[in-house]
PDB file of N, CA and C in Angstrom:
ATOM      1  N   UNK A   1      51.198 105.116 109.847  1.00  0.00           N
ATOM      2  CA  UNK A   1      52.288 104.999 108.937  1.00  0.00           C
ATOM      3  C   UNK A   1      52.361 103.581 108.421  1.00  0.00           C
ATOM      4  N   UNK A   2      52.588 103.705 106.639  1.00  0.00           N
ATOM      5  CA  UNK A   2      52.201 101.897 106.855  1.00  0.00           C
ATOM      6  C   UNK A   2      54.400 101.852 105.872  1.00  0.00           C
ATOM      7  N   UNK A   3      54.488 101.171 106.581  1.00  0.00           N
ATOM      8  CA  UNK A   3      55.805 100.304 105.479  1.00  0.00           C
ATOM      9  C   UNK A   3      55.772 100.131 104.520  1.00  0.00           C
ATOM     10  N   UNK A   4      56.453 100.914 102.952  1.00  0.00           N
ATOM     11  CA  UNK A   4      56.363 100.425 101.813  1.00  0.00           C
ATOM     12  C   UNK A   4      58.148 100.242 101.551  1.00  0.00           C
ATOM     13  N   UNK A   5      57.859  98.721 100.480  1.00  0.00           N
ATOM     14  CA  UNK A   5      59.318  98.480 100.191  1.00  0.00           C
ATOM     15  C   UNK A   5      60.174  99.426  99.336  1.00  0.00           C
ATOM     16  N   UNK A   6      61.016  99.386  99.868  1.00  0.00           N
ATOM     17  CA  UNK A   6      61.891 100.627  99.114  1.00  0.00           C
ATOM     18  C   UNK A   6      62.430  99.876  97.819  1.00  0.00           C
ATOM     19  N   UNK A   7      62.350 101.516  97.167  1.00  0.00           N
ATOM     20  CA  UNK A   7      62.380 101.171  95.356  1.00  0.00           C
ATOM     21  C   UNK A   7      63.736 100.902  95.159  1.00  0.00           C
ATOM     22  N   UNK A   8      63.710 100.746  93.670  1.00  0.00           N
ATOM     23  CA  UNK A   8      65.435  99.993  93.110  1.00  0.00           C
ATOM     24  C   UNK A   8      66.302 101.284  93.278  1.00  0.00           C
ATOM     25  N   UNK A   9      65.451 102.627  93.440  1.00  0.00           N
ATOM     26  CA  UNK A   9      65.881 104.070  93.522  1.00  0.00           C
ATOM     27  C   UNK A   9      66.606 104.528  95.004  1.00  0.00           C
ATOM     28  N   UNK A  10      65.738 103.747  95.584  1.00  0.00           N
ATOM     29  CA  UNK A  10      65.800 103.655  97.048  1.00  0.00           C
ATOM     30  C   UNK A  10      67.409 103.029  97.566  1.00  0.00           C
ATOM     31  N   UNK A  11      66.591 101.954  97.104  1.00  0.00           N
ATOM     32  CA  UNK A  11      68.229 100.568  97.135  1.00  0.00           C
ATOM     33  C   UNK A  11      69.534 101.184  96.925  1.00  0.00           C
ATOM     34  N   UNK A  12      69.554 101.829  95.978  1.00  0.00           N
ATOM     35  CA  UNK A  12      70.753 102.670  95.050  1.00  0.00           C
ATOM     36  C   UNK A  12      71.395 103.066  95.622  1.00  0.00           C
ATOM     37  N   UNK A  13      70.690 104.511  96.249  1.00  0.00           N
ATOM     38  CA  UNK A  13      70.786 105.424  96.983  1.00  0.00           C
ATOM     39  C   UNK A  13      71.940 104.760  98.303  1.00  0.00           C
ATOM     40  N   UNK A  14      71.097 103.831  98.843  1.00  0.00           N
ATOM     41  CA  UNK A  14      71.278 103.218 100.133  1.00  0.00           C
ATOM     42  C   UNK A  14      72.438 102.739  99.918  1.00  0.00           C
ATOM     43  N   UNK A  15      72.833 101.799  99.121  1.00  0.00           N
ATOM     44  CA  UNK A  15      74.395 101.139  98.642  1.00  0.00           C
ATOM     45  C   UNK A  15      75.281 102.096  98.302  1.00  0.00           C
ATOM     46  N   UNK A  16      74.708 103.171  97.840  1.00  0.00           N
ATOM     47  CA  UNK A  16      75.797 104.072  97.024  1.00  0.00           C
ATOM     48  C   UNK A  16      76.476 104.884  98.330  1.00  0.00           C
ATOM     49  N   UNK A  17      75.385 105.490  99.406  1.00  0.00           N
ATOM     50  CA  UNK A  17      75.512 105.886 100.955  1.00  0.00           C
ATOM     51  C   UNK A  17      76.687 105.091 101.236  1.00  0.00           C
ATOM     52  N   UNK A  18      76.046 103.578 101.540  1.00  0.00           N
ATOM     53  CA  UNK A  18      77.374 102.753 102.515  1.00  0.00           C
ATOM     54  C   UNK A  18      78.859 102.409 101.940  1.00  0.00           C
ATOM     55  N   UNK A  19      79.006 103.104 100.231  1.00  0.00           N
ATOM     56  CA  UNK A  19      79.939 102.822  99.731  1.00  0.00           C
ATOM     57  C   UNK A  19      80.745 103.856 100.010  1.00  0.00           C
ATOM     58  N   UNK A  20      80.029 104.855  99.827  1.00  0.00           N
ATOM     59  CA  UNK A  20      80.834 106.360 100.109  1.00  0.00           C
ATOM     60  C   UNK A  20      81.259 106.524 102.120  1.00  0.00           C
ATOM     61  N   UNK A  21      80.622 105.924 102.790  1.00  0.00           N
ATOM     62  CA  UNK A  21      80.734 106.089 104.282  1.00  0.00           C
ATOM     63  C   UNK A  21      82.393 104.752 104.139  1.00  0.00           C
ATOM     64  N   UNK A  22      82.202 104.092 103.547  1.00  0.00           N
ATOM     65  CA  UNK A  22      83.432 103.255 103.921  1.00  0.00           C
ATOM     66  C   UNK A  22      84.470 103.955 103.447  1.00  0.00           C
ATOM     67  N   UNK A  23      84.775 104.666 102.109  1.00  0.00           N
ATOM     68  CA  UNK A  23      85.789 105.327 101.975  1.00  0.00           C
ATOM     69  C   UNK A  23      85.962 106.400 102.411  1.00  0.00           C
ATOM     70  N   UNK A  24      85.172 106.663 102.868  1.00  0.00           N
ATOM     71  CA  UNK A  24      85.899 108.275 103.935  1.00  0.00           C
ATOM     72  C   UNK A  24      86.543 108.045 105.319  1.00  0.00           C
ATOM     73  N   UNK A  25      85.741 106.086 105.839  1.00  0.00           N
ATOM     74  CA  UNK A  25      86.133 106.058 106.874  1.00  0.00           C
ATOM     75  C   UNK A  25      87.923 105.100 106.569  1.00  0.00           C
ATOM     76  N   UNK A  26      88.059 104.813 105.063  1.00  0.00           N
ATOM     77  CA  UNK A  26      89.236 104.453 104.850  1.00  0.00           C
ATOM     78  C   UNK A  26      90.369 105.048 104.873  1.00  0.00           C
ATOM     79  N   UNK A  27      89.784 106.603 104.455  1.00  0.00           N
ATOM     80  CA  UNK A  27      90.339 107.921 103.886  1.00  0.00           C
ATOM     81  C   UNK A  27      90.976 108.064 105.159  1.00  0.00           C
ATOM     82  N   UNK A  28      89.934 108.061 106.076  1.00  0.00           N
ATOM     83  CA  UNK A  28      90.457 108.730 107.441  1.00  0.00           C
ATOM     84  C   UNK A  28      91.246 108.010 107.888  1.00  0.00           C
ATOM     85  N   UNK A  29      91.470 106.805 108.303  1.00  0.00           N
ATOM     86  CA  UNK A  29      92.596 105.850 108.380  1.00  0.00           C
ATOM     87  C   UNK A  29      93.638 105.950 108.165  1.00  0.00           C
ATOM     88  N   UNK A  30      93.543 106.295 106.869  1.00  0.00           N
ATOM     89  CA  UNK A  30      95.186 106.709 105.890  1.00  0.00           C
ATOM     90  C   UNK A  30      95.797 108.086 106.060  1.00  0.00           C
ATOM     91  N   UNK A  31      94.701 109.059 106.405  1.00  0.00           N
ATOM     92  CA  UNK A  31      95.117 109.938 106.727  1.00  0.00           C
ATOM     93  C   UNK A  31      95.450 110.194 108.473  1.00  0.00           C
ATOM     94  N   UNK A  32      95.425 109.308 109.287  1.00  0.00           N
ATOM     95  CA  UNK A  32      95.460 109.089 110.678  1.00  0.00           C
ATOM     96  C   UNK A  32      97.202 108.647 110.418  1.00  0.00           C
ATOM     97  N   UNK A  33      97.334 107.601 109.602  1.00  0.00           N
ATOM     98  CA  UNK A  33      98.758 106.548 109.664  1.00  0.00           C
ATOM     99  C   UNK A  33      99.911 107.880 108.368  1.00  0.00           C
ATOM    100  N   UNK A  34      99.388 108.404 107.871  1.00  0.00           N
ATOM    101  CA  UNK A  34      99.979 109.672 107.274  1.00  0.00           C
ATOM    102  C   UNK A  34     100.780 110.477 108.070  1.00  0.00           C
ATOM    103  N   UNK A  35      99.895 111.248 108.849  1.00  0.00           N
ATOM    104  CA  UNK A  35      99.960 111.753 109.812  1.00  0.00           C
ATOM    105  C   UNK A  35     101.192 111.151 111.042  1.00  0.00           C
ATOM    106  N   UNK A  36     100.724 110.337 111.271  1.00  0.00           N
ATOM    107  CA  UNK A  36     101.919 109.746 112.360  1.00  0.00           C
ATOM    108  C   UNK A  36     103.456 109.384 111.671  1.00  0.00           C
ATOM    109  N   UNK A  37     102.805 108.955 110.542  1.00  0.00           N
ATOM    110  CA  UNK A  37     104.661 109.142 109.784  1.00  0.00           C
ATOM    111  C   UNK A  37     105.337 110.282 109.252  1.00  0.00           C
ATOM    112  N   UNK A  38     104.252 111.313 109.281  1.00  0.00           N
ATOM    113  CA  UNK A  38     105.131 112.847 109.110  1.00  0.00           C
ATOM    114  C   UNK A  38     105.611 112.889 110.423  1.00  0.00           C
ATOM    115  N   UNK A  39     105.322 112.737 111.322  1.00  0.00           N
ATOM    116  CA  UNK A  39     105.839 113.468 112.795  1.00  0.00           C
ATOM    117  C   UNK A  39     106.838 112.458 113.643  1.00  0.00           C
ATOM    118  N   UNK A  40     106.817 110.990 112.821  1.00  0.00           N
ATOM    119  CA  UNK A  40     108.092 110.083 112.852  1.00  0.00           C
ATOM    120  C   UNK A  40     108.704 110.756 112.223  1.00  0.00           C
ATOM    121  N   UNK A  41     109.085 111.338 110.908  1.00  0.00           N
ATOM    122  CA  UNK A  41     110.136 111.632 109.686  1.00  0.00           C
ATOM    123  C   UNK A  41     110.522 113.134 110.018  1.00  0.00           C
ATOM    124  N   UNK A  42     109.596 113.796 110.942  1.00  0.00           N
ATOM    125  CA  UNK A  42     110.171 115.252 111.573  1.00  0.00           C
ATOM    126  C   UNK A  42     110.595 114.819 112.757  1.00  0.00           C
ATOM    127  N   UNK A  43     110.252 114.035 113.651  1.00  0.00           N
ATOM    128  CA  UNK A  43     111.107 113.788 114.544  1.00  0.00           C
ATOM    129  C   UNK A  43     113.131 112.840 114.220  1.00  0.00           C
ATOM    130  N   UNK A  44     112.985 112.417 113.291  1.00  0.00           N
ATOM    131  CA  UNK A  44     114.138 111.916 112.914  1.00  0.00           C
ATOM    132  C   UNK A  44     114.754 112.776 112.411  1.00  0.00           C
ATOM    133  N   UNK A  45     113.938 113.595 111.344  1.00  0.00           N
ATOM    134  CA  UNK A  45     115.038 114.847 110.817  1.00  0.00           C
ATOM    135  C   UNK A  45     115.420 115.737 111.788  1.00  0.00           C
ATOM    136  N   UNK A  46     114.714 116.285 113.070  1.00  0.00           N
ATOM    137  CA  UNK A  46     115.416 116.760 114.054  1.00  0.00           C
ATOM    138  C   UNK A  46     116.461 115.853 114.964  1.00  0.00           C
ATOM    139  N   UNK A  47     116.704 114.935 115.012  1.00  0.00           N
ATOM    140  CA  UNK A  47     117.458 113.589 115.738  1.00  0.00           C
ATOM    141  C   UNK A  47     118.844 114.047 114.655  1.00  0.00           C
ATOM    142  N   UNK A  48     118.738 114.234 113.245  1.00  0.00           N
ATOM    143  CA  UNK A  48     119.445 114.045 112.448  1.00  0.00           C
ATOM    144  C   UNK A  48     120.174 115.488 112.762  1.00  0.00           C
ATOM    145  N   UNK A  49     119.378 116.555 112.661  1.00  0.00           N
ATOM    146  CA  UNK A  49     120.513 118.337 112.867  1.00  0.00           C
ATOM    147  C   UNK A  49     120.573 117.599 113.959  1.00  0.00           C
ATOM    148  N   UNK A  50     120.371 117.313 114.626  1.00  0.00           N
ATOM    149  CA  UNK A  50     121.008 117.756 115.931  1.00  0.00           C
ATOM    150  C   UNK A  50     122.113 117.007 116.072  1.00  0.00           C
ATOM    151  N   UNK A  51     122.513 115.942 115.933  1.00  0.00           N
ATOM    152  CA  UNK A  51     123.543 114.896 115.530  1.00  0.00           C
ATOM    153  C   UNK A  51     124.604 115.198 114.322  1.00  0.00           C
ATOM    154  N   UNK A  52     124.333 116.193 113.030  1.00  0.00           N
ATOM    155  CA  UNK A  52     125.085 116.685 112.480  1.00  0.00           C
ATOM    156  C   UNK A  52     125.472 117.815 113.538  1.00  0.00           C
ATOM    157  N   UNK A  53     125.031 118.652 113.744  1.00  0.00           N
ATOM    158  CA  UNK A  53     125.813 119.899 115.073  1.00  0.00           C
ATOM    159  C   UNK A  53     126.654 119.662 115.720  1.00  0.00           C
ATOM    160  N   UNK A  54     126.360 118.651 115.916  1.00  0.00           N
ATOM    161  CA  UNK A  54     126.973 117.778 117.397  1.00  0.00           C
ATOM    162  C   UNK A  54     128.621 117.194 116.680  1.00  0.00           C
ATOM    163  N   UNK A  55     128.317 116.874 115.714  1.00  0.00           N
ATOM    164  CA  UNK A  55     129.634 116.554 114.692  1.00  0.00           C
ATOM    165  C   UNK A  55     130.456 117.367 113.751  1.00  0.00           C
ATOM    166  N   UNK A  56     129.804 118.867 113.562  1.00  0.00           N
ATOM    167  CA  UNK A  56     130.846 119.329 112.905  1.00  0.00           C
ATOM    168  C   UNK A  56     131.318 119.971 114.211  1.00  0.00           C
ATOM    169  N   UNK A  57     130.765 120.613 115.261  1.00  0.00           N
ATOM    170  CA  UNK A  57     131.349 121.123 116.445  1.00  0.00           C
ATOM    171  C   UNK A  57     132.503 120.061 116.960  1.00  0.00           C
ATOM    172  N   UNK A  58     132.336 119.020 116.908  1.00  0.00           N
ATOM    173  CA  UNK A  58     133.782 118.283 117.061  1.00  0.00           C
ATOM    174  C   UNK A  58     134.603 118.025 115.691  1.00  0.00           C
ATOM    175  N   UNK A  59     134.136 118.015 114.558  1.00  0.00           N
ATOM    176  CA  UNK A  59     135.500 118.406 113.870  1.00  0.00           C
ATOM    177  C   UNK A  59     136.269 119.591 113.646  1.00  0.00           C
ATOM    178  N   UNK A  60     135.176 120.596 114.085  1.00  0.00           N
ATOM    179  CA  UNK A  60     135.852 121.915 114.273  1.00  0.00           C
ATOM    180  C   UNK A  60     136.834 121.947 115.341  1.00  0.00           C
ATOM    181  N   UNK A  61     136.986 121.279 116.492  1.00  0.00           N
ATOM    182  CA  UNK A  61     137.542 120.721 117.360  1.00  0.00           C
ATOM    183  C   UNK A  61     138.765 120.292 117.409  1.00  0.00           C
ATOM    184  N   UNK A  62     138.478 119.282 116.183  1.00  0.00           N
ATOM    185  CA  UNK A  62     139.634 118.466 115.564  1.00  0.00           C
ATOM    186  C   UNK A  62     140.042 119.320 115.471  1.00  0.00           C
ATOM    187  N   UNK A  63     140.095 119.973 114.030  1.00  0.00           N
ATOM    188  CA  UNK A  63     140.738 120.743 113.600  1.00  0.00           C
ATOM    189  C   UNK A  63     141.251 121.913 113.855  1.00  0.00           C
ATOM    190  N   UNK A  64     140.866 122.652 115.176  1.00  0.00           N
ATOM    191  CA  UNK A  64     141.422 123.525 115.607  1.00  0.00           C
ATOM    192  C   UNK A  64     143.195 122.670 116.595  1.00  0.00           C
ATOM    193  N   UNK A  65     142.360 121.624 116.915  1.00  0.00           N
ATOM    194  CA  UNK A  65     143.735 120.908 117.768  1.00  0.00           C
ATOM    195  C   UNK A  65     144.822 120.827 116.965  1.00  0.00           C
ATOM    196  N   UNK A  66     144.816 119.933 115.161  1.00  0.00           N
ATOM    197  CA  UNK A  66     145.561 119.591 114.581  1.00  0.00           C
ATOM    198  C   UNK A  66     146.160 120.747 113.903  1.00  0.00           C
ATOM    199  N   UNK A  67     145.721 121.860 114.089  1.00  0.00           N
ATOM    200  CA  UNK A  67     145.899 122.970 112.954  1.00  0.00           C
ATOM    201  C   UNK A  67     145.720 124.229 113.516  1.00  0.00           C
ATOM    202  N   UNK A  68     146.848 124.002 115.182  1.00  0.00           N
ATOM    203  CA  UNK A  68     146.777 125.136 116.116  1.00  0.00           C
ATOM    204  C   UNK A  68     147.114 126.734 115.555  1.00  0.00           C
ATOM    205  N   UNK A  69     148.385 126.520 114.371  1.00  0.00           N
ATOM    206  CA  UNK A  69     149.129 127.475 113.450  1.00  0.00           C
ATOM    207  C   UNK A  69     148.154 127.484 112.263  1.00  0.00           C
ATOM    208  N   UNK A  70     147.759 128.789 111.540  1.00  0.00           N
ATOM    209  CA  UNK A  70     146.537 128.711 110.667  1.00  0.00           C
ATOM    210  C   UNK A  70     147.728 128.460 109.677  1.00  0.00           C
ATOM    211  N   UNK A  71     148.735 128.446 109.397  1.00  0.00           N
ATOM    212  CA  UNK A  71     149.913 128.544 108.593  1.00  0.00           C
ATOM    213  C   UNK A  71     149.982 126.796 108.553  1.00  0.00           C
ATOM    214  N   UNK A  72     149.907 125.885 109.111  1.00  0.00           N
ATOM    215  CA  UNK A  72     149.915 124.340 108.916  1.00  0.00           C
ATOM    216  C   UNK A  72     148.625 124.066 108.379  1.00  0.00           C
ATOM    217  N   UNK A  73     147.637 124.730 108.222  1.00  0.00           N
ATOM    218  CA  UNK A  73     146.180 124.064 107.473  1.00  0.00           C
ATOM    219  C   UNK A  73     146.152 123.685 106.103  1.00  0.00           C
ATOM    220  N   UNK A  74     146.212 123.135 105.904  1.00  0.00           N
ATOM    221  CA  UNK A  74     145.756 122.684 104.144  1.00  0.00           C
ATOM    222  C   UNK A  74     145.028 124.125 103.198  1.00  0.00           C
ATOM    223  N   UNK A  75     145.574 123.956 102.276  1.00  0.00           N
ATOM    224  CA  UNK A  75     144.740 124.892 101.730  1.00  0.00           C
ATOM    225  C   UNK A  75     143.626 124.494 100.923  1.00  0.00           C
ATOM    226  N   UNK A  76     142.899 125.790 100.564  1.00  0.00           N
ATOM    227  CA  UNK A  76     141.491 125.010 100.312  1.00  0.00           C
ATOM    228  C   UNK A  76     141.153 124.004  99.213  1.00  0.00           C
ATOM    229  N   UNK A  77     140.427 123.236  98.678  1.00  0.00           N
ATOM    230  CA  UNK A  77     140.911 122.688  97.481  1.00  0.00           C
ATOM    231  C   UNK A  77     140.509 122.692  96.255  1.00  0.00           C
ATOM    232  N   UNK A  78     140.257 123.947  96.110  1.00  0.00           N
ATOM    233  CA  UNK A  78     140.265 124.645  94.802  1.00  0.00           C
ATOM    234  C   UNK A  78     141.620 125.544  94.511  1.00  0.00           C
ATOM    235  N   UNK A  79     142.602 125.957  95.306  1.00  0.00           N
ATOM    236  CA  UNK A  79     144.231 125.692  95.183  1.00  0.00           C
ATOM    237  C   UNK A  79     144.421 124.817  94.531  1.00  0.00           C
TER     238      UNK A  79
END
C-alpha cells in the first residue's frame, strides 16, 4: 500500500465531515440543556397546582367560616 496525498476533493470532504460532526455534537448539547429545562418548567408547574389547591381549599375555608348562613354571602357579581 503506498500513501498518496489526498486531493482538494479529499480535503473537502474531510472539513466538510468535521464541520458537520461539530454541529450535531452542538445540537446535542442544546438539546441535552433543552431537555433539562422542560422538566425544571414541569416540575415548577406542578409546585405551582399544587400550591394553587392548597389555596383555594383554604379560601373555601375562609369562606365557609365567614359565610356560615348562605343568606350573608355576597352575591355574585354580575348582580
Amino acid at each position: 500500500m503506498h500513501d498518496t496525498p489526498p486531493t482538494p476533493r479529499d480535503q473537502a470532504l474531510e472539513e466538510r465531515l468535521v464541520e458537520l460532526e461539530m454541529r450535531v455534537s452542538f445540537q446535542e448539547q442544546a438539546l441535552a440543556e433543552l431537555s433539562e429545562a422542560l422538566a425544571d418548567a414541569r416540575m415548577e408547574g406542578s409546585r405551582n397546582a399544587d400550591l394553587l389547591r392548597v389555596l383555594l381549599e383554604d379560601l373555601g375555608k375562609v369562606r365557609s367560616a365567614l359565610y356560615s348562613d348562605s343568606g350573608d354571602e355576597p352575591p355574585p357579581p354580575h348582580y
